[in-house]
C-alpha atoms as a PDB file:
ATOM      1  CA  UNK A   1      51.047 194.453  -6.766  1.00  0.00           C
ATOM      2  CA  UNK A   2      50.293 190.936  -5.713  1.00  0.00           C
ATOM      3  CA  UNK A   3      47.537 191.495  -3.243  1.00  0.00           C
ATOM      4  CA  UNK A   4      48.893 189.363  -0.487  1.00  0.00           C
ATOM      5  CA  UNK A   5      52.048 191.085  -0.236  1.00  0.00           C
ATOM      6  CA  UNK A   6      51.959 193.227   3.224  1.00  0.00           C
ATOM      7  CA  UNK A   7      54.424 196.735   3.400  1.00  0.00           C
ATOM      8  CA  UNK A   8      55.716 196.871   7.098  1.00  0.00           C
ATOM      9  CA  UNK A   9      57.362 200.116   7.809  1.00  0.00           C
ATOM     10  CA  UNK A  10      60.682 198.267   9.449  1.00  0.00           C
ATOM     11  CA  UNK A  11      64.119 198.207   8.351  1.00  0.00           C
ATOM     12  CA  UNK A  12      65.382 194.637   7.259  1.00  0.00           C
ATOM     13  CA  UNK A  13      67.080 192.318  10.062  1.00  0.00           C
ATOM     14  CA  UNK A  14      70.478 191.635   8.726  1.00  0.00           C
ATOM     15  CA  UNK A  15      68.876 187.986   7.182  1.00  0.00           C
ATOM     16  CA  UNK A  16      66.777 189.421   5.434  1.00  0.00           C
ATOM     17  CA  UNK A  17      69.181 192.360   4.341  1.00  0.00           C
ATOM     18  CA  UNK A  18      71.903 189.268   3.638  1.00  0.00           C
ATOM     19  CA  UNK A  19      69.527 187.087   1.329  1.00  0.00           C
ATOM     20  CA  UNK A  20      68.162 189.654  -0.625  1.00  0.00           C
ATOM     21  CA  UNK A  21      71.608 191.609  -1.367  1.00  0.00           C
ATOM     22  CA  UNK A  22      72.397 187.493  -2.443  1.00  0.00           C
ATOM     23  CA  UNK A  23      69.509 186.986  -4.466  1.00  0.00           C
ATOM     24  CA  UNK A  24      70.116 189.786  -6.943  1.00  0.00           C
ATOM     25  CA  UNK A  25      74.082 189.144  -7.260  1.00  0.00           C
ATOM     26  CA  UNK A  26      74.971 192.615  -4.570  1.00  0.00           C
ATOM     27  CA  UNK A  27      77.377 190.281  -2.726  1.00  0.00           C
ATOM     28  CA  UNK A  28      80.385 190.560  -3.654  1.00  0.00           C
ATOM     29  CA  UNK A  29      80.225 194.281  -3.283  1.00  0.00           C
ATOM     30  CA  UNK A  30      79.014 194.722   0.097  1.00  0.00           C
ATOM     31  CA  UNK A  31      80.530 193.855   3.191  1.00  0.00           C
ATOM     32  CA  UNK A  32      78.133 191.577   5.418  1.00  0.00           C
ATOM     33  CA  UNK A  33      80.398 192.640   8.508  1.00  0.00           C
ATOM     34  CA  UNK A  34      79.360 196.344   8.464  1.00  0.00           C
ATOM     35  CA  UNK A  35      75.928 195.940   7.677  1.00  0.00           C
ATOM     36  CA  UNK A  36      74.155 195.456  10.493  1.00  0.00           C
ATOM     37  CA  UNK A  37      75.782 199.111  11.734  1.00  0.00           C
ATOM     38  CA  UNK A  38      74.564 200.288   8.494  1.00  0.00           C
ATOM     39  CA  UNK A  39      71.255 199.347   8.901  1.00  0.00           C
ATOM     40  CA  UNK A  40      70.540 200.909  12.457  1.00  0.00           C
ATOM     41  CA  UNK A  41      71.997 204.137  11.305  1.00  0.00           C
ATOM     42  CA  UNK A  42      68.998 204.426   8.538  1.00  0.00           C
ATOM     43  CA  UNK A  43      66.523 206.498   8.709  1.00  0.00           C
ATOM     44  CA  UNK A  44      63.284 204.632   7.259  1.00  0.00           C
ATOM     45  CA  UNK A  45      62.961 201.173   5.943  1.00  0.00           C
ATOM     46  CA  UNK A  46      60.383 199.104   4.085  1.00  0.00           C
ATOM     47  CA  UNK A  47      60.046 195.451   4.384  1.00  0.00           C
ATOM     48  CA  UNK A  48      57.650 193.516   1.918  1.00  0.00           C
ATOM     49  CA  UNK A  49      56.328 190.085   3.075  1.00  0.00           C
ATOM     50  CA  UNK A  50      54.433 187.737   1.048  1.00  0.00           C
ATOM     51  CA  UNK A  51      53.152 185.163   2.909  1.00  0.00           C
ATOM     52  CA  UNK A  52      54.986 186.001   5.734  1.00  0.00           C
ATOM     53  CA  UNK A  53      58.499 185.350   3.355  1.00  0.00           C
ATOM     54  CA  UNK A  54      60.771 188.340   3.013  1.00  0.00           C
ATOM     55  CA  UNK A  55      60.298 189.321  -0.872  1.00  0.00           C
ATOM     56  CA  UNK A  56      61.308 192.794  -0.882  1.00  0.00           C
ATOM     57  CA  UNK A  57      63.078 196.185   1.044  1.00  0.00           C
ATOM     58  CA  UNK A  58      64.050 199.594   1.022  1.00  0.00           C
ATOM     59  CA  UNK A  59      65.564 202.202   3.194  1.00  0.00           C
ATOM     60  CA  UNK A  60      66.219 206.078   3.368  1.00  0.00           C
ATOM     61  CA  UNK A  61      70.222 206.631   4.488  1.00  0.00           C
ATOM     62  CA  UNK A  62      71.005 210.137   5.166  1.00  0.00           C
ATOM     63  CA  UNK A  63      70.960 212.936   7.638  1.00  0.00           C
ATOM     64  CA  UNK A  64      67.217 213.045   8.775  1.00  0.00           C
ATOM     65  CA  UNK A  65      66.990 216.938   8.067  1.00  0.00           C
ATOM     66  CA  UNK A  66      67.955 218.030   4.616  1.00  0.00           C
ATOM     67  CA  UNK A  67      69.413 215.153   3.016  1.00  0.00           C
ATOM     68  CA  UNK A  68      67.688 211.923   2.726  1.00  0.00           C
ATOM     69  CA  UNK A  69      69.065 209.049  -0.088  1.00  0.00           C
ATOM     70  CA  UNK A  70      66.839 206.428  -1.229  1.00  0.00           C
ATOM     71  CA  UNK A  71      68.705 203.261  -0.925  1.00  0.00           C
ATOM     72  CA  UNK A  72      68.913 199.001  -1.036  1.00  0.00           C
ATOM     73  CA  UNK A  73      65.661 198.676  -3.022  1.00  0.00           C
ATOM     74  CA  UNK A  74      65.555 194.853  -3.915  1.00  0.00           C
ATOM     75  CA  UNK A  75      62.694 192.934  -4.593  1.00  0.00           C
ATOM     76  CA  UNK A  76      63.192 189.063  -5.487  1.00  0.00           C
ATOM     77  CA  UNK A  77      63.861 188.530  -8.543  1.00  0.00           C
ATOM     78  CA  UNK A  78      60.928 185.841  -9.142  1.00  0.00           C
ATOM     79  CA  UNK A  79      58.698 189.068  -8.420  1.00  0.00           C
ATOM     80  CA  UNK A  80      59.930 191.258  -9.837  1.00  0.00           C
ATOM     81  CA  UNK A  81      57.942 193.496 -12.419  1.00  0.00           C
ATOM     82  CA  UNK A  82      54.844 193.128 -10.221  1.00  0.00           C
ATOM     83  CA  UNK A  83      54.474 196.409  -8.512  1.00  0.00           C
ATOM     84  CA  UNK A  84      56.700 195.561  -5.545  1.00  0.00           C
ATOM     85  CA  UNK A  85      59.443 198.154  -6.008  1.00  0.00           C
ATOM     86  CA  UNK A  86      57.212 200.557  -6.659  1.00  0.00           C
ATOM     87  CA  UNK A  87      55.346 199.925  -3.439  1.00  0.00           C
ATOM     88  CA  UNK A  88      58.465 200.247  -1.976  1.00  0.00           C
ATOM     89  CA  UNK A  89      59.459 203.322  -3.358  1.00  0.00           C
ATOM     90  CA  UNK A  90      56.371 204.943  -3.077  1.00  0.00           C
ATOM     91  CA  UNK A  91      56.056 204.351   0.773  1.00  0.00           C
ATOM     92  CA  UNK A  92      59.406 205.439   1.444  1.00  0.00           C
ATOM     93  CA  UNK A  93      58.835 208.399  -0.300  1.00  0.00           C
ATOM     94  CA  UNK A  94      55.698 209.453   1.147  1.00  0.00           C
ATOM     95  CA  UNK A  95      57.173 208.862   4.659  1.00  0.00           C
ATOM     96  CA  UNK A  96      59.813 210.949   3.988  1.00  0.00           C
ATOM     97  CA  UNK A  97      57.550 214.175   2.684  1.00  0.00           C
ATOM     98  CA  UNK A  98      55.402 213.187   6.139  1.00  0.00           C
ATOM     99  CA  UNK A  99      58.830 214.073   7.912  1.00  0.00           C
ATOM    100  CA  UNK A 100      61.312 216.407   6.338  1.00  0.00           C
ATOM    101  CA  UNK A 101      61.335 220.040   6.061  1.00  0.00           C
ATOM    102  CA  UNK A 102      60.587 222.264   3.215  1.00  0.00           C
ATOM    103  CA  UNK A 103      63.252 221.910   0.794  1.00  0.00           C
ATOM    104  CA  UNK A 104      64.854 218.514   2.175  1.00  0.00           C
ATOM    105  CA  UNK A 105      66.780 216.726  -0.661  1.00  0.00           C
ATOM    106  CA  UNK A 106      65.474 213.059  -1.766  1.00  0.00           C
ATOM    107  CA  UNK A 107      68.361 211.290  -3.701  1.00  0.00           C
ATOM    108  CA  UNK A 108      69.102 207.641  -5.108  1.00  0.00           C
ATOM    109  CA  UNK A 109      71.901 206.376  -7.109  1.00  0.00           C
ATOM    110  CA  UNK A 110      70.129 204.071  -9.549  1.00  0.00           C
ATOM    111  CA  UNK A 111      71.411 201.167 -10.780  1.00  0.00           C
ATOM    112  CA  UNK A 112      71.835 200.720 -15.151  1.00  0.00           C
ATOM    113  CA  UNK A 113      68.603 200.713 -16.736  1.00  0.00           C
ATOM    114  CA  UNK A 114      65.926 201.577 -13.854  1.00  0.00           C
ATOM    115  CA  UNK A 115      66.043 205.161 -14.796  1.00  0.00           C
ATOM    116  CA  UNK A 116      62.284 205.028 -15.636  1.00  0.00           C
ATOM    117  CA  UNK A 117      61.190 203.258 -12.985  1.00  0.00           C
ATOM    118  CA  UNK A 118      62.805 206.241 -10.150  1.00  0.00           C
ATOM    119  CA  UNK A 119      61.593 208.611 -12.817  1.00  0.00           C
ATOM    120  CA  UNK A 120      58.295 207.304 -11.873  1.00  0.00           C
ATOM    121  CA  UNK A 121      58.431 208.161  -8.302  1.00  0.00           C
ATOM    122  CA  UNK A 122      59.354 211.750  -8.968  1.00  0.00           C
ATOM    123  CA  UNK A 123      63.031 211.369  -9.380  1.00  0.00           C
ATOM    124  CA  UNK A 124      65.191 213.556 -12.035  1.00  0.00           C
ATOM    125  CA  UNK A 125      68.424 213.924 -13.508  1.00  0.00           C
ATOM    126  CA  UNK A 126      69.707 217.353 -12.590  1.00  0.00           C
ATOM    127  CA  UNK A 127      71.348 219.283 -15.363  1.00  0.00           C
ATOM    128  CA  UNK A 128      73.752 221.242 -12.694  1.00  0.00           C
ATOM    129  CA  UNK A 129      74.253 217.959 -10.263  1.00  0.00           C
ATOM    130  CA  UNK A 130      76.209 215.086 -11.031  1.00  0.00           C
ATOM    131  CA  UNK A 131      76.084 211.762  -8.588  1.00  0.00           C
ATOM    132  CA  UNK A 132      79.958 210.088  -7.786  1.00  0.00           C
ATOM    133  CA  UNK A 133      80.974 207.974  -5.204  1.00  0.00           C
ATOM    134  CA  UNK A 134      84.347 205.495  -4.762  1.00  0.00           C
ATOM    135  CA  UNK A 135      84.692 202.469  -3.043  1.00  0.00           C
ATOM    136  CA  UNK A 136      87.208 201.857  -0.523  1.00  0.00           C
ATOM    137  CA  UNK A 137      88.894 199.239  -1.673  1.00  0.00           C
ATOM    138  CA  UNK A 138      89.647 195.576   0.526  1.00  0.00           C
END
């Protein structure tokens, strides 16, 4: 990871949240309107900061006992593939072992091709689980 890139255990303000999501091409699937409820009902966040500019985030969605879902990791896409994300990942993980009981479930739903890099961070495809969701549409 760059070594002037700073973790700060915070969720994202809704900017920040907005011009990521942007960055990587996530807008026209979320809805800007509900996110700022969404992000005060997380659990855990991670902001990156390089140079004091916004670069990368993460949060933990879920019920703050058993079930905890990794989710919103971005990192900008001009640094990308430099350790960020797994920074990221890695902190968010670690806070959540700090604070969940024995047994607490850790889940993501991983976007097409970054398979190996959850794998990394302990993650596994379940031979008796399958993950599904639905949008509700506009």
């Amino acid at each position: 990871m760059h070594p002037d890139v700073v973790l700060h255990d915070r969720l994202p303000t809704i900017d920040e949240y907005r011009d990521l999501c942007t960055t990587v091409g996530w807008a026209p699937v979320l809805n800007f309107d509900a996110a700022p409820a969404s992000l005060a009902r997380s659990l855990l966040g991670v902001v990156a900061t390089l140079h004091g500019r916004t670069v990368g985030m993460g949060r933990v969605v879920g019920d703050g006992a058993i079930y905890h879902y990794v989710q919103d990791v971005v990192v900008h896409p001009d640094l990308q593939k430099r350790g960020i994300g797994d920074a990221i990942v890695a902190r968010l993980v670690a806070r959540i072992h700090e604070q969940a009981p024995e047994r607490a479930f850790i889940g993501v739903f991983a976007a097409t091709g970054t398979t190996p890099f959850y794998e990394r961070h302990g993650f596994v495809e379940h031979e008796a689980l399958l993950g599904m969701f639905q949008v509700v549409p506009a």
